[in-house]
PDB file of N, CA and C in Angstrom:
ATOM      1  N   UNK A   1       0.862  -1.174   0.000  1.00  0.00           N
ATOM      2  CA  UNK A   1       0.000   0.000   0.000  1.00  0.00           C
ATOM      3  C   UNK A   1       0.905   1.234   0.000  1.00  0.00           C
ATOM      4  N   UNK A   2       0.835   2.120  -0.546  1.00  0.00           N
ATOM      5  CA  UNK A   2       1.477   3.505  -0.871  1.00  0.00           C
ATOM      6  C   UNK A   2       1.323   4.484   0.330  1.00  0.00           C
ATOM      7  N   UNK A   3       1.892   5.391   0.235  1.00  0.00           N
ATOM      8  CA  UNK A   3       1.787   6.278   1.634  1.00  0.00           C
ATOM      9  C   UNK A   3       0.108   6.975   1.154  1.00  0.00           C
ATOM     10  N   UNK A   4      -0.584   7.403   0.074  1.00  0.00           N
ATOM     11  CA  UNK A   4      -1.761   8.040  -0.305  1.00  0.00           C
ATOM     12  C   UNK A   4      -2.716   7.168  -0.238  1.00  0.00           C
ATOM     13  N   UNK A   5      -2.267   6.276  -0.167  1.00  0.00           N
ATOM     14  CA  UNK A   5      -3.645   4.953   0.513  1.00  0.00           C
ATOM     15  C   UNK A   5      -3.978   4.834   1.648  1.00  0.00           C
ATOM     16  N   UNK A   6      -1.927   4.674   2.186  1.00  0.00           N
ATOM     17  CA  UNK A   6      -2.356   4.382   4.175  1.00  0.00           C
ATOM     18  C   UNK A   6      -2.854   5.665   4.548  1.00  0.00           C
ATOM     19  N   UNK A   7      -2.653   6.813   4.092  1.00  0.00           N
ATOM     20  CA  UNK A   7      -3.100   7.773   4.667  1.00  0.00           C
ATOM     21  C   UNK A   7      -4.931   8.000   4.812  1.00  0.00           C
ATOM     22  N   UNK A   8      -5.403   7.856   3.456  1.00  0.00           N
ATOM     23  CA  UNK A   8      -6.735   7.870   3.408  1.00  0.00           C
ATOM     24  C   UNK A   8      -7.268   6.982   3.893  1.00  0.00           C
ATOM     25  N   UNK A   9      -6.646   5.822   4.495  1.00  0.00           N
ATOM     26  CA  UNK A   9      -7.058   4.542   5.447  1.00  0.00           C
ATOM     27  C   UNK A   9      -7.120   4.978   6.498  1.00  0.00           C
ATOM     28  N   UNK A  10      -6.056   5.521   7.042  1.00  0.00           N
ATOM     29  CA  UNK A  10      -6.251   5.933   8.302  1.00  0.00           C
ATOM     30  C   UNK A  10      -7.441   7.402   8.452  1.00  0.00           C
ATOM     31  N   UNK A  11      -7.050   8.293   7.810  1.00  0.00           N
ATOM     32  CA  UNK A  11      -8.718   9.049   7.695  1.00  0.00           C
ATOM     33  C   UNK A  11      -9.755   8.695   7.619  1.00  0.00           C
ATOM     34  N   UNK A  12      -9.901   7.555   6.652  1.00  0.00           N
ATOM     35  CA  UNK A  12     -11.409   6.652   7.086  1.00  0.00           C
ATOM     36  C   UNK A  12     -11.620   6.151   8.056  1.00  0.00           C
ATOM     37  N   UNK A  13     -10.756   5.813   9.080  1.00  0.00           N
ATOM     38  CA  UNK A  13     -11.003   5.332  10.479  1.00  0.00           C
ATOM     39  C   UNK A  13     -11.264   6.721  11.219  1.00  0.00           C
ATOM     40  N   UNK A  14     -11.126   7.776  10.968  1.00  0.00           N
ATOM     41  CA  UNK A  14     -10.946   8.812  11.716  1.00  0.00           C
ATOM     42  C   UNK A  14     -12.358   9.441  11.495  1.00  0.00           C
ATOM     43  N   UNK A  15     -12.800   9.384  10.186  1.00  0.00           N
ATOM     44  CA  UNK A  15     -14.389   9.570   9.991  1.00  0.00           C
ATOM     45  C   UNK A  15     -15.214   8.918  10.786  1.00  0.00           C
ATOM     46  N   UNK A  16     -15.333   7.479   9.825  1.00  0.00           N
ATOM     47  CA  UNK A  16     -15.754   6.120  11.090  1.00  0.00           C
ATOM     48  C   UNK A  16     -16.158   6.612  12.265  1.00  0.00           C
ATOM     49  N   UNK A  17     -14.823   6.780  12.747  1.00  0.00           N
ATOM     50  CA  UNK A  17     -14.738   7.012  14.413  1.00  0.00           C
ATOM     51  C   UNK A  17     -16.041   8.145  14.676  1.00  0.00           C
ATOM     52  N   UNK A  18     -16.026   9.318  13.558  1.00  0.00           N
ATOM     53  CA  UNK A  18     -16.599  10.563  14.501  1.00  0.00           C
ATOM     54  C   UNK A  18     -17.856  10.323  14.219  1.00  0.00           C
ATOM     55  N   UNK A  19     -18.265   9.435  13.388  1.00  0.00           N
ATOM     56  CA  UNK A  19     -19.322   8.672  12.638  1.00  0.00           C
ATOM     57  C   UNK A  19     -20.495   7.950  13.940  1.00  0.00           C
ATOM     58  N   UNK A  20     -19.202   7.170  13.945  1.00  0.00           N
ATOM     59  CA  UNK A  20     -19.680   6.248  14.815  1.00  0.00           C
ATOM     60  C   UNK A  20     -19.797   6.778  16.975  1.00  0.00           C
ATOM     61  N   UNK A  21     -19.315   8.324  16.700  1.00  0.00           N
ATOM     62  CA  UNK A  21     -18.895   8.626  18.083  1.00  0.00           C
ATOM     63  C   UNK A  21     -18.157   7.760  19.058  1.00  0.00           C
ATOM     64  N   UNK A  22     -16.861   7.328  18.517  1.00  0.00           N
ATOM     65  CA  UNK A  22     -15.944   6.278  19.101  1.00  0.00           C
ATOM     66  C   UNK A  22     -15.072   7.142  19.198  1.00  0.00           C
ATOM     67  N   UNK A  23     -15.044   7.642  20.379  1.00  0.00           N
ATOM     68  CA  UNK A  23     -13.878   8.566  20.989  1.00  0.00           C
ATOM     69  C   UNK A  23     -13.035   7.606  21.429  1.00  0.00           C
ATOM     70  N   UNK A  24     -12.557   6.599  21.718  1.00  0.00           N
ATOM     71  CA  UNK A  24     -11.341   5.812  21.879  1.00  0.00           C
ATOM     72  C   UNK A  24     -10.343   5.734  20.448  1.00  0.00           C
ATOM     73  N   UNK A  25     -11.050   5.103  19.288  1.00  0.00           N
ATOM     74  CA  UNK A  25     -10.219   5.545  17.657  1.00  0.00           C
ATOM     75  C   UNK A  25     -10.107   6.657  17.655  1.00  0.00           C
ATOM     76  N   UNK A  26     -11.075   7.703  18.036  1.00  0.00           N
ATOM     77  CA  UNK A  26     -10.733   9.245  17.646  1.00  0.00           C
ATOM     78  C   UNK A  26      -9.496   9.826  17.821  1.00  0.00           C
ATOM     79  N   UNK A  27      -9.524   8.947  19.340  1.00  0.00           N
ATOM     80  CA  UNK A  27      -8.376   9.769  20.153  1.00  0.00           C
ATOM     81  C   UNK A  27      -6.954   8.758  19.808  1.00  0.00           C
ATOM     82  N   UNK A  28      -7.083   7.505  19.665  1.00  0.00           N
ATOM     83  CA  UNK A  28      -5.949   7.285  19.137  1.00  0.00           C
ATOM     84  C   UNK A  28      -5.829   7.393  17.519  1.00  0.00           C
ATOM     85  N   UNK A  29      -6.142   8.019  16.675  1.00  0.00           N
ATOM     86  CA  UNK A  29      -5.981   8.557  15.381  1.00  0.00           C
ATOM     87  C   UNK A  29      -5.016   9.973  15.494  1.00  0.00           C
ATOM     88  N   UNK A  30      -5.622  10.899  16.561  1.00  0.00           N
ATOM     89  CA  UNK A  30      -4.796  11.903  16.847  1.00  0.00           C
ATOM     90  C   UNK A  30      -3.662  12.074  17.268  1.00  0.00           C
ATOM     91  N   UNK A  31      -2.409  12.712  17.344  1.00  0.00           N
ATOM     92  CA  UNK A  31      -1.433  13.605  18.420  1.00  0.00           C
ATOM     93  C   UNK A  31      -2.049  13.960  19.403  1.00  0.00           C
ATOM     94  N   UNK A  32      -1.185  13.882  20.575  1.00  0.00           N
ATOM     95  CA  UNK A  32      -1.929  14.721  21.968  1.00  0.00           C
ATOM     96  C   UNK A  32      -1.602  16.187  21.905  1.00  0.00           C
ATOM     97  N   UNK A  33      -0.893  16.442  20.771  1.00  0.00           N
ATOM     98  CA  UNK A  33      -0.533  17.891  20.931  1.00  0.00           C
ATOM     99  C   UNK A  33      -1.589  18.292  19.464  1.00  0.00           C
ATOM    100  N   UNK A  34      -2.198  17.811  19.032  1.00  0.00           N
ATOM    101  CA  UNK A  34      -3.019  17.757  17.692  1.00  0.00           C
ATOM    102  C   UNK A  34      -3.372  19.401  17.890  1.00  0.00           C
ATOM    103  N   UNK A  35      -3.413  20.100  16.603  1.00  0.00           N
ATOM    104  CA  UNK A  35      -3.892  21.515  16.553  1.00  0.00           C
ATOM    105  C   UNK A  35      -4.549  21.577  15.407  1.00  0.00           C
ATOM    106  N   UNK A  36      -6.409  21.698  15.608  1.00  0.00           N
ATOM    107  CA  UNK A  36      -6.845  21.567  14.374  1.00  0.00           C
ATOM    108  C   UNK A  36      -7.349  22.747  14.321  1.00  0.00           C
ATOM    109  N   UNK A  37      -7.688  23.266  13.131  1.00  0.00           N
ATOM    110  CA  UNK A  37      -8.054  24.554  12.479  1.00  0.00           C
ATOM    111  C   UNK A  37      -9.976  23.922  12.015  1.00  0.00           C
ATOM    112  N   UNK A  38     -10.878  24.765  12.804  1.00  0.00           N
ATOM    113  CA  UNK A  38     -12.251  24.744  11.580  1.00  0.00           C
ATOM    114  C   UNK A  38     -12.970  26.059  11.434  1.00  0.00           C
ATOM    115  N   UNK A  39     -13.427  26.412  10.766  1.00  0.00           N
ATOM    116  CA  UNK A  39     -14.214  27.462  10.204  1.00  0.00           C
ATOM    117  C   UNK A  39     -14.851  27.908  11.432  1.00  0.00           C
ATOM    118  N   UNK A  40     -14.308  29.470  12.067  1.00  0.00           N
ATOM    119  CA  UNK A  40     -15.708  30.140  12.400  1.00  0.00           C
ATOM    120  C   UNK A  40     -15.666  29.411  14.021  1.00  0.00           C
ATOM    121  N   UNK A  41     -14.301  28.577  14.195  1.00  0.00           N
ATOM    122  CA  UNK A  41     -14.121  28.224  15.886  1.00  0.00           C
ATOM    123  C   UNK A  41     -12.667  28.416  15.940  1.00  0.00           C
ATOM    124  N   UNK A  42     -12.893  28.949  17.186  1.00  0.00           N
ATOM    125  CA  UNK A  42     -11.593  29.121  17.854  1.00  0.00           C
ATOM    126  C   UNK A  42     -10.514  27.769  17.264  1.00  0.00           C
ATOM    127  N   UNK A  43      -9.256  27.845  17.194  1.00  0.00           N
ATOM    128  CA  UNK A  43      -8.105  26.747  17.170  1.00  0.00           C
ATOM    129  C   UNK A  43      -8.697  25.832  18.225  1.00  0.00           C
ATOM    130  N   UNK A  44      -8.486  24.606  17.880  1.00  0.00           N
ATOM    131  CA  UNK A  44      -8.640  23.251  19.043  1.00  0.00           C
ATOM    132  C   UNK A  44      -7.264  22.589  19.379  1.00  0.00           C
ATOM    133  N   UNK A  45      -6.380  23.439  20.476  1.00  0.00           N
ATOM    134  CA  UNK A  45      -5.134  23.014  20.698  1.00  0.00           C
ATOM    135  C   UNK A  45      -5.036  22.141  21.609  1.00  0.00           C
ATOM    136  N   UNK A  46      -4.854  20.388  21.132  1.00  0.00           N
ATOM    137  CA  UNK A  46      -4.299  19.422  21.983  1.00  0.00           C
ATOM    138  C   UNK A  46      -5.482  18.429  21.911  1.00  0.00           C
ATOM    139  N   UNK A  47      -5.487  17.561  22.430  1.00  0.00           N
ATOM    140  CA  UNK A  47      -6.234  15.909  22.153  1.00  0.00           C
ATOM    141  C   UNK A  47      -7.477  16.341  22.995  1.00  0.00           C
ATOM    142  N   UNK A  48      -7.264  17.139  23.881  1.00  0.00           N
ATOM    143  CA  UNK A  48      -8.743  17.799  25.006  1.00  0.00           C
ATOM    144  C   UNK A  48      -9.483  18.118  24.704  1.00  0.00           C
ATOM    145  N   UNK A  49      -9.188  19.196  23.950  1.00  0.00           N
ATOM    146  CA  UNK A  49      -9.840  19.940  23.344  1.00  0.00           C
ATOM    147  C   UNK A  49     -10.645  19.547  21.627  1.00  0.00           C
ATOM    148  N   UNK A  50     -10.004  19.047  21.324  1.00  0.00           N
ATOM    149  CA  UNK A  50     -10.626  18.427  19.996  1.00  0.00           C
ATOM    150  C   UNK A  50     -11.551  17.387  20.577  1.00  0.00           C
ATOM    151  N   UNK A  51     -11.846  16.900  21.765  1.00  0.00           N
ATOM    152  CA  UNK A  51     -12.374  15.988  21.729  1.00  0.00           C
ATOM    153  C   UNK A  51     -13.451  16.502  22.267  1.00  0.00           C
ATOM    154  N   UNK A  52     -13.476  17.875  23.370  1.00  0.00           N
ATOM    155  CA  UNK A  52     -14.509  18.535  23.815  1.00  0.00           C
ATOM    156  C   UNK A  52     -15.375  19.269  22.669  1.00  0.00           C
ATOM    157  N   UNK A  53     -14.240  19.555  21.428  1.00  0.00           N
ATOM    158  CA  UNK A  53     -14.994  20.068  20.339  1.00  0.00           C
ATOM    159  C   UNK A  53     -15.832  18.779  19.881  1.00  0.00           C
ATOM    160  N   UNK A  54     -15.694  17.522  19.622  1.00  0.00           N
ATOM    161  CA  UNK A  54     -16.636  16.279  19.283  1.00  0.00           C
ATOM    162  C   UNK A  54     -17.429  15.990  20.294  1.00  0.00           C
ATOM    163  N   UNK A  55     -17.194  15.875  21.215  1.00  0.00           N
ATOM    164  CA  UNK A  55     -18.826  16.105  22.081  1.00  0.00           C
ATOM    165  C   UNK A  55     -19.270  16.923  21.802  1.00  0.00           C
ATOM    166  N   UNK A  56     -19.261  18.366  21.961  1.00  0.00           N
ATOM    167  CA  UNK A  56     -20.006  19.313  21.933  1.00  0.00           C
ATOM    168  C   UNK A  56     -20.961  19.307  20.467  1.00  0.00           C
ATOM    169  N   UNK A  57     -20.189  18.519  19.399  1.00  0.00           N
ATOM    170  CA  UNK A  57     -21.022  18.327  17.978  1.00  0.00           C
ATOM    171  C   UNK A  57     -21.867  17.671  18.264  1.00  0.00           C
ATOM    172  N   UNK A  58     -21.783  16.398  19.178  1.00  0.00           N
ATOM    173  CA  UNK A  58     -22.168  15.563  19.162  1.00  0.00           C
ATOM    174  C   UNK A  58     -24.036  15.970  19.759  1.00  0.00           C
ATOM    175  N   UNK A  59     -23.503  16.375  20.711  1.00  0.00           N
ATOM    176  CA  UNK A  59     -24.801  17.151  21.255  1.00  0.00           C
ATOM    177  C   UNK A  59     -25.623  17.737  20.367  1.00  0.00           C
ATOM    178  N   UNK A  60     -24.891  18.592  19.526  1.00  0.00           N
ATOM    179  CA  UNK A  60     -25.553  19.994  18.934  1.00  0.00           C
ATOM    180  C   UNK A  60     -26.009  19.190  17.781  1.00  0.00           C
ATOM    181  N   UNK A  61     -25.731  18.003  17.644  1.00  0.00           N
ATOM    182  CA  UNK A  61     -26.276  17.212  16.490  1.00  0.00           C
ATOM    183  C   UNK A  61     -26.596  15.821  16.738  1.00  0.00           C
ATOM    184  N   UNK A  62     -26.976  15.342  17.314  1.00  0.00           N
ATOM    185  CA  UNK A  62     -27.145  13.993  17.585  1.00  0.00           C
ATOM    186  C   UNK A  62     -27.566  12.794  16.889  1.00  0.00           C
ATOM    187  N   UNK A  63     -28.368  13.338  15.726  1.00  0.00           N
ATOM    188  CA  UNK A  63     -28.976  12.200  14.619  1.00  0.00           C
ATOM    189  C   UNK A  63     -27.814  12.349  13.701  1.00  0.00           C
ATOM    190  N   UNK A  64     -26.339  13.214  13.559  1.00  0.00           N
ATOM    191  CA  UNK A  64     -25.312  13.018  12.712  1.00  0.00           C
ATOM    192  C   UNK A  64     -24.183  11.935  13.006  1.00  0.00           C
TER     193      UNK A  64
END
């Protein structure tokens, strides 16, 4: 498998995961120092915080 395969492999687990609200893959898919960028929210600096940002979706959307 090529590095543009394993990569999109491992992103499909990372969907999956937020898919499926499996914060255990979520969180091991990530860095603990992970710094993600989304539209229109503050920076999500570190594994805490990205994950408080996926609950908080999770809530604000629950049939997603």
């Amino acid at each position: 498998m090529g590095t543009e395969q394993y990569n999109m492999t491992l992103f499909q687990t990372v969907d999956d995961a937020w898919n499926a609200q499996d914060l255990k893959t979520f969180a091991n898919r990530h860095a603990k120092y992970v710094i993600v960028h989304s539209p229109a929210q503050p920076d999500q600096i570190g594994l805490e915080a990205h994950t408080e940002f996926a609950l908080n979706s999770f809530k604000a959307f629950p049939d997603c």
